[in-house]
Structures are given as C-alpha cells and as structure tokens.
N, C-alpha and C. Protein backbone atom coordinates (compact mmCIF):
# COMPACT_ATOMS: atom_id res chain seq x y z
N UNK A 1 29.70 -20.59 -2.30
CA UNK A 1 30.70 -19.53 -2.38
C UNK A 1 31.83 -20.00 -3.28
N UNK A 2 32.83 -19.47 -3.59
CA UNK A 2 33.71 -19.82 -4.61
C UNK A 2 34.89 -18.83 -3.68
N UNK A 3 36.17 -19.05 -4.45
CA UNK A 3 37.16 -18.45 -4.05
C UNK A 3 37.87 -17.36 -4.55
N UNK A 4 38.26 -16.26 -4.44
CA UNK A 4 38.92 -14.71 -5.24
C UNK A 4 39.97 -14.34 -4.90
N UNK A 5 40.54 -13.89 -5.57
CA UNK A 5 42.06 -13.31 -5.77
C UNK A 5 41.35 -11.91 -5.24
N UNK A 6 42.50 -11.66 -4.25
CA UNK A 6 42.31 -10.72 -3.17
C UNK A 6 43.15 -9.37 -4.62
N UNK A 7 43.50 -8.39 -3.66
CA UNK A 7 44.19 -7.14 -3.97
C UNK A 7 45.92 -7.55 -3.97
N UNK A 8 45.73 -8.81 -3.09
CA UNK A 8 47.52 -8.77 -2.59
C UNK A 8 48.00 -9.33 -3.99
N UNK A 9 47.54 -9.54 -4.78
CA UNK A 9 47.78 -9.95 -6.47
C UNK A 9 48.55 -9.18 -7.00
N UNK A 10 48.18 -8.13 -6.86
CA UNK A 10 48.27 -6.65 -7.54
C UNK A 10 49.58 -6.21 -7.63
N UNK A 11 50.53 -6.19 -8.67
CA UNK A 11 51.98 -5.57 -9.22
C UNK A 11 52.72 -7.26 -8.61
N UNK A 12 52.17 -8.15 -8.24
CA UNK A 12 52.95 -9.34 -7.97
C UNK A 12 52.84 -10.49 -9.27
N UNK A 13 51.45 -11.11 -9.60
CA UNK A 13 51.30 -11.78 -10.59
C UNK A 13 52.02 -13.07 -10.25
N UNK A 14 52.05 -13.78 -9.01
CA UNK A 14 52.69 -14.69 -9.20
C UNK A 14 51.65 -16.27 -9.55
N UNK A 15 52.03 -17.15 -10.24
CA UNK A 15 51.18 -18.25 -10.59
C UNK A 15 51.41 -19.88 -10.71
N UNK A 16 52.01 -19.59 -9.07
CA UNK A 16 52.24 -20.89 -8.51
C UNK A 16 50.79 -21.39 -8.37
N UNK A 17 49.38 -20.86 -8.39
CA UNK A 17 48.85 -21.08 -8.31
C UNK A 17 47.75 -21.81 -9.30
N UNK A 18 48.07 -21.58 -10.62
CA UNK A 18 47.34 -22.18 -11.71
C UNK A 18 48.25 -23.21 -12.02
N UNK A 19 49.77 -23.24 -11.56
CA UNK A 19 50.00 -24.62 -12.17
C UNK A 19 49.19 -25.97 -11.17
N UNK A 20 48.14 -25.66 -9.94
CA UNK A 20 47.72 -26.77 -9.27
C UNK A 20 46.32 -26.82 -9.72
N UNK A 21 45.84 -25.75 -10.46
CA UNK A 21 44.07 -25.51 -10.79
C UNK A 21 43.70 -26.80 -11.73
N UNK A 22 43.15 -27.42 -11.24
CA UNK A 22 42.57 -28.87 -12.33
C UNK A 22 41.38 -28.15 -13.53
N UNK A 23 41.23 -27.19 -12.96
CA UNK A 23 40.14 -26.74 -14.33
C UNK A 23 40.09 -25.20 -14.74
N UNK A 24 41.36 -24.61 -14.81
CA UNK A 24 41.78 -23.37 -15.41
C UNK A 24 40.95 -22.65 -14.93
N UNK A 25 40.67 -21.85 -13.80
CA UNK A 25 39.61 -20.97 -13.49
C UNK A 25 40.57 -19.48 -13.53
N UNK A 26 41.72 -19.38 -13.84
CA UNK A 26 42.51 -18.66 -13.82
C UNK A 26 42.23 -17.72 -15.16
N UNK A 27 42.33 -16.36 -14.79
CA UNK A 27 42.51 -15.08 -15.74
C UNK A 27 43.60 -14.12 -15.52
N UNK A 28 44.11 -13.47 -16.26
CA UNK A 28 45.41 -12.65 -16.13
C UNK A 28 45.24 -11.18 -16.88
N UNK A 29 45.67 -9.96 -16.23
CA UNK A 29 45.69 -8.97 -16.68
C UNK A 29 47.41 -8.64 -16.73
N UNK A 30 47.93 -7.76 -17.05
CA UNK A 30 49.07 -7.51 -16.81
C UNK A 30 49.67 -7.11 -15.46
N UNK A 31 48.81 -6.92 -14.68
CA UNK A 31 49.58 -6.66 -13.45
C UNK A 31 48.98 -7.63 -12.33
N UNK A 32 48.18 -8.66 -12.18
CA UNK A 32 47.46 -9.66 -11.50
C UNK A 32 46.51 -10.82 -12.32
N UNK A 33 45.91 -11.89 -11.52
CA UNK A 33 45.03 -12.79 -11.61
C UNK A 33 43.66 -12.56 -11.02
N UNK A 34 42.49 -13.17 -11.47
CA UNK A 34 41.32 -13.33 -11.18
C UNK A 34 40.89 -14.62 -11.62
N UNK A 35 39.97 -15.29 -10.36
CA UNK A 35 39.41 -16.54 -10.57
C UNK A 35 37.70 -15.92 -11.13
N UNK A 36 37.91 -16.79 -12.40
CA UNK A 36 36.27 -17.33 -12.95
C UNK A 36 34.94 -18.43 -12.04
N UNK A 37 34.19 -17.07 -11.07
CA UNK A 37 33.62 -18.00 -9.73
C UNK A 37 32.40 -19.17 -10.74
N UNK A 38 32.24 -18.78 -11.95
CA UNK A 38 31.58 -20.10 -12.39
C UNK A 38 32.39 -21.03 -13.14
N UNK A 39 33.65 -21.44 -13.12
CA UNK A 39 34.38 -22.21 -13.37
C UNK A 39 35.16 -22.77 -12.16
N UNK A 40 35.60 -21.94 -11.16
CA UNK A 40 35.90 -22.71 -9.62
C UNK A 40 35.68 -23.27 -9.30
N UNK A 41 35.90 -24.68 -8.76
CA UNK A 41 35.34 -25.68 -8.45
C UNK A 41 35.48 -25.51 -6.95
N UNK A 42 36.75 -24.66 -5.65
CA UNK A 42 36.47 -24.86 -4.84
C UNK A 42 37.37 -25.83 -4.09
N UNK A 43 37.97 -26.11 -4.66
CA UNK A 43 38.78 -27.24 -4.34
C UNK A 43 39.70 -27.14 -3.29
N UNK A 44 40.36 -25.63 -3.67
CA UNK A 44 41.30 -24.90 -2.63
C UNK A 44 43.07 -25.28 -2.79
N UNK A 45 43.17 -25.85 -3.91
CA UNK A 45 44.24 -26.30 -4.12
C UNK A 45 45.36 -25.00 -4.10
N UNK A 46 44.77 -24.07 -4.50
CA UNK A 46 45.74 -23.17 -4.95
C UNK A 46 45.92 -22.55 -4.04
N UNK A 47 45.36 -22.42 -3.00
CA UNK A 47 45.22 -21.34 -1.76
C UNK A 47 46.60 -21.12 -0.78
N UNK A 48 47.36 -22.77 -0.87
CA UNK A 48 48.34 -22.72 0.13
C UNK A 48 49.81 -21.85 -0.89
N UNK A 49 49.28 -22.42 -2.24
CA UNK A 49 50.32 -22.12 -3.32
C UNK A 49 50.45 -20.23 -3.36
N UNK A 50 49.60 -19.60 -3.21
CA UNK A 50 50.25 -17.74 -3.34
C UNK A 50 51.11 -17.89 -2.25
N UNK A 51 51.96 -16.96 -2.69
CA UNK A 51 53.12 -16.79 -1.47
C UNK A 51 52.51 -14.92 -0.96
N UNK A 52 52.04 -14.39 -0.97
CA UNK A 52 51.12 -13.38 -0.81
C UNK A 52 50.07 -13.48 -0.23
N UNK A 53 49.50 -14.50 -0.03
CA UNK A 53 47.84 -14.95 0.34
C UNK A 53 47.15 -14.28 -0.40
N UNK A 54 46.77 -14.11 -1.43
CA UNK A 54 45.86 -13.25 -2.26
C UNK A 54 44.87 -13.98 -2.19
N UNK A 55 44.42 -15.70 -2.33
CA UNK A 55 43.65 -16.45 -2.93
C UNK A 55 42.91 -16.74 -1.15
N UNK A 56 41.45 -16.61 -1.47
CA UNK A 56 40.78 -17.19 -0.17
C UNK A 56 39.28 -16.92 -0.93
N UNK A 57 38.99 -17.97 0.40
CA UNK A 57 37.56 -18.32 -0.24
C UNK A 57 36.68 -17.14 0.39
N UNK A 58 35.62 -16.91 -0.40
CA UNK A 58 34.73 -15.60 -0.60
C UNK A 58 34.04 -15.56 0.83
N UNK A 59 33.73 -16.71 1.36
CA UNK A 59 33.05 -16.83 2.62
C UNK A 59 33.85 -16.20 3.96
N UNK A 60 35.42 -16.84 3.61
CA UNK A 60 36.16 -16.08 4.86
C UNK A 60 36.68 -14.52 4.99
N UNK A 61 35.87 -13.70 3.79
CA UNK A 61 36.23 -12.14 3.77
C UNK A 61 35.32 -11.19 4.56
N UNK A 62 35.70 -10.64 5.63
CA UNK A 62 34.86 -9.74 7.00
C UNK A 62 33.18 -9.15 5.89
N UNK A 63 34.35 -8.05 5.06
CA UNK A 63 33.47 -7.02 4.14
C UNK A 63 34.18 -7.33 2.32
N UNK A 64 32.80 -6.80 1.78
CA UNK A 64 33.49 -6.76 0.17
C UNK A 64 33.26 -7.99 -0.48
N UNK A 65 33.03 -8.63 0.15
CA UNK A 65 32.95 -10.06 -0.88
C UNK A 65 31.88 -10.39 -1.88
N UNK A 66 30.71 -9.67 -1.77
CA UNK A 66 30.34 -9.75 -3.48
C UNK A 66 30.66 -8.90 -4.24
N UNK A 67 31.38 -7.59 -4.06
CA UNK A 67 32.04 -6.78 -4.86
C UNK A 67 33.20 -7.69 -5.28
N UNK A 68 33.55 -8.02 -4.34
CA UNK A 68 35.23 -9.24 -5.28
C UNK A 68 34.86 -10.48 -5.62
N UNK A 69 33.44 -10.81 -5.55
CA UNK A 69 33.36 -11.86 -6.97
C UNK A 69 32.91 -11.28 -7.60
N UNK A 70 32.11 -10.40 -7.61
CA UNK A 70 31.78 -9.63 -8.90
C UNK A 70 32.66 -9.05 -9.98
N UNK A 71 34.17 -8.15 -9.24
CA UNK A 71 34.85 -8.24 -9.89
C UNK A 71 35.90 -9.16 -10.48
N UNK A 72 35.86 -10.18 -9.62
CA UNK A 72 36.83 -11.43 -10.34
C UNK A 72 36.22 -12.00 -11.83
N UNK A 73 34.62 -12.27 -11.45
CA UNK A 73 33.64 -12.61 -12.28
C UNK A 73 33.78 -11.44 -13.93
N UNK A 74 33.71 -10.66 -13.44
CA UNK A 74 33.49 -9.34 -14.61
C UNK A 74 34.93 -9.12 -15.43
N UNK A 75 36.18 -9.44 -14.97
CA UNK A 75 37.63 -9.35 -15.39
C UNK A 75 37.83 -10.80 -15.88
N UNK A 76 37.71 -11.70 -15.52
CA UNK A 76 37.43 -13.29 -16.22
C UNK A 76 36.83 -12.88 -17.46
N UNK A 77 35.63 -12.21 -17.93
CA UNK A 77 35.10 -12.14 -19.27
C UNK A 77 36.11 -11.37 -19.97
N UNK A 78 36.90 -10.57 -19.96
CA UNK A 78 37.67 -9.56 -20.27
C UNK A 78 38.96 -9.86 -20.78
N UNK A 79 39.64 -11.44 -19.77
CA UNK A 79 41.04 -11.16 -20.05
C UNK A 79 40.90 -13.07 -20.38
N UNK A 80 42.04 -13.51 -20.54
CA UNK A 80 42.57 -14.89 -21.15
C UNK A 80 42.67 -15.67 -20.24
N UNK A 81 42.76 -16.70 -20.00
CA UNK A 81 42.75 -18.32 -19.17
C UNK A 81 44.17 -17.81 -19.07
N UNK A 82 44.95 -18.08 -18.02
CA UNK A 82 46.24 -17.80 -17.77
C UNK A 82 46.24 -19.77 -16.95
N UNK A 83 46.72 -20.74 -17.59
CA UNK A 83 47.14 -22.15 -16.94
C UNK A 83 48.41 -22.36 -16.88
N UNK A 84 49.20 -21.56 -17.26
CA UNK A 84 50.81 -22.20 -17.12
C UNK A 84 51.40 -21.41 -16.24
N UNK A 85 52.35 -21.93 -15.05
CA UNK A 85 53.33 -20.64 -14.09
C UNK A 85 54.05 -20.11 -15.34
N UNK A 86 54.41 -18.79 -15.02
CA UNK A 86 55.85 -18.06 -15.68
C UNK A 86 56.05 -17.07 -14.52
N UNK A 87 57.15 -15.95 -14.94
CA UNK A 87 57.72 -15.39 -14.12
C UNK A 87 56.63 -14.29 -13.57
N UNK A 88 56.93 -14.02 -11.88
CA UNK A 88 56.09 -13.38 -11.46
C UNK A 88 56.46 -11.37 -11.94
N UNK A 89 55.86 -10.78 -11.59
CA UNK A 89 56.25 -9.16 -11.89
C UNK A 89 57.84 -8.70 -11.64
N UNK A 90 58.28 -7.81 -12.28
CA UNK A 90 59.54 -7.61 -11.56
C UNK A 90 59.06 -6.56 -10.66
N UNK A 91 58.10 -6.19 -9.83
CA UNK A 91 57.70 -5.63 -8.35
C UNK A 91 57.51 -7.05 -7.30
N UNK A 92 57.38 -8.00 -7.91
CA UNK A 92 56.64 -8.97 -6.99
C UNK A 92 57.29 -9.21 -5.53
N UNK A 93 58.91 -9.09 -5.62
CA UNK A 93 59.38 -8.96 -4.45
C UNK A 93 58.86 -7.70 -3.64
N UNK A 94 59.37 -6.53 -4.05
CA UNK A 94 58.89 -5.41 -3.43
C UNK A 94 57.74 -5.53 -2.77
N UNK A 95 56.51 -5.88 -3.30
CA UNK A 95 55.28 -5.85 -3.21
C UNK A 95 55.04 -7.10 -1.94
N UNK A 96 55.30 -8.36 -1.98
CA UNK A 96 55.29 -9.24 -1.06
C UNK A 96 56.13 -8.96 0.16
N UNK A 97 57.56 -8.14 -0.20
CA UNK A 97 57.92 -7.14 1.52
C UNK A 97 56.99 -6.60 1.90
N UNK A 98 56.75 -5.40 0.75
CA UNK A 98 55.74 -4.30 1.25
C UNK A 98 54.23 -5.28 2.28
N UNK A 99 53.59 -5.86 1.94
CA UNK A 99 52.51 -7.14 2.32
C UNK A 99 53.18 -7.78 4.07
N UNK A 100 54.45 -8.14 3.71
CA UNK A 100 54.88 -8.76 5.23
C UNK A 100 55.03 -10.11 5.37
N UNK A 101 55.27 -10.78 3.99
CA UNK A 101 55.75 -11.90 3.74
C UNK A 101 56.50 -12.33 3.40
C-alpha cells in the first residue's frame, strides 16, 4: 500500500509535508498536493507533519482507497514535483476551522 493525500488538502495546500519527503513523491496543483504511489516509499514521515490530516496511508481508509490512489497516481503524471514548503492557500485557515483543527 502506499500513502494519499486525502480531500482535507483541498483550498489548504499546506507543505510542511514535503519539506520531510526524502524522495519527492510530492505533486502540486493550485489548490492541493498528491503523492506519486510509485515513488512513495512509505516511510510516513510526512503524516504527523499536515496540520489537516490529509496524508494517511491507503490501507487505513474504511472506503475509496483505490479510487484515491488512482487519483493521486493519475494527477502526479499531470502536475510538477512540488519539494520545497512555501506559503499555504490564503483559505488554508478557513478550511482547517472549517475541518476542526
């Protein structure tokens, strides 16, 4: 199994989490991240780092979880290696109230 950027990503973009990724599995659209599940190593480094919990491994999701590596997988071909933190969305607060964190 490998690990996916949940939905809680979404209008937040924050990327405390690729500054701990030892092997860039990180992709970026303009409004979130997606992990590359054949570049993941699994490691879990990044998992404690979202302040959202977006990031969990594919195994601990009830329902949906080969639809969300599939789409993490399919948006990785699409968008750029995102490895450096910068600033998260200007929703990201909103969005992490709205969430309950």
């Amino acid at each position: 199994m490998t690990h996916v950027v949940t939905d809680h990503c979404q209008d937040c973009r924050y990327t405390e989490c690729v500054s701990v990724c030892p092997v860039d599995c990180f992709h970026g659209s303009d409004q979130r991240l997606y992990i590359d599940p054949e570049v993941c190593i699994d490691c879990a480094a990044c998992v404690p780092m979202c302040p959202v919990r977006a990031i969990t491994d594919s195994f601990d999701l009830d329902t949906g979880a080969a639809e969300l590596v599939d789409l993490n997988r399919r948006r990785c071909t699409e968008l750029p290696v995102v490895a450096d933190k910068t600033d998260p969305l200007p929703t990201a607060d909103a969005r992490r109230q709205a969430l309950g964190y």
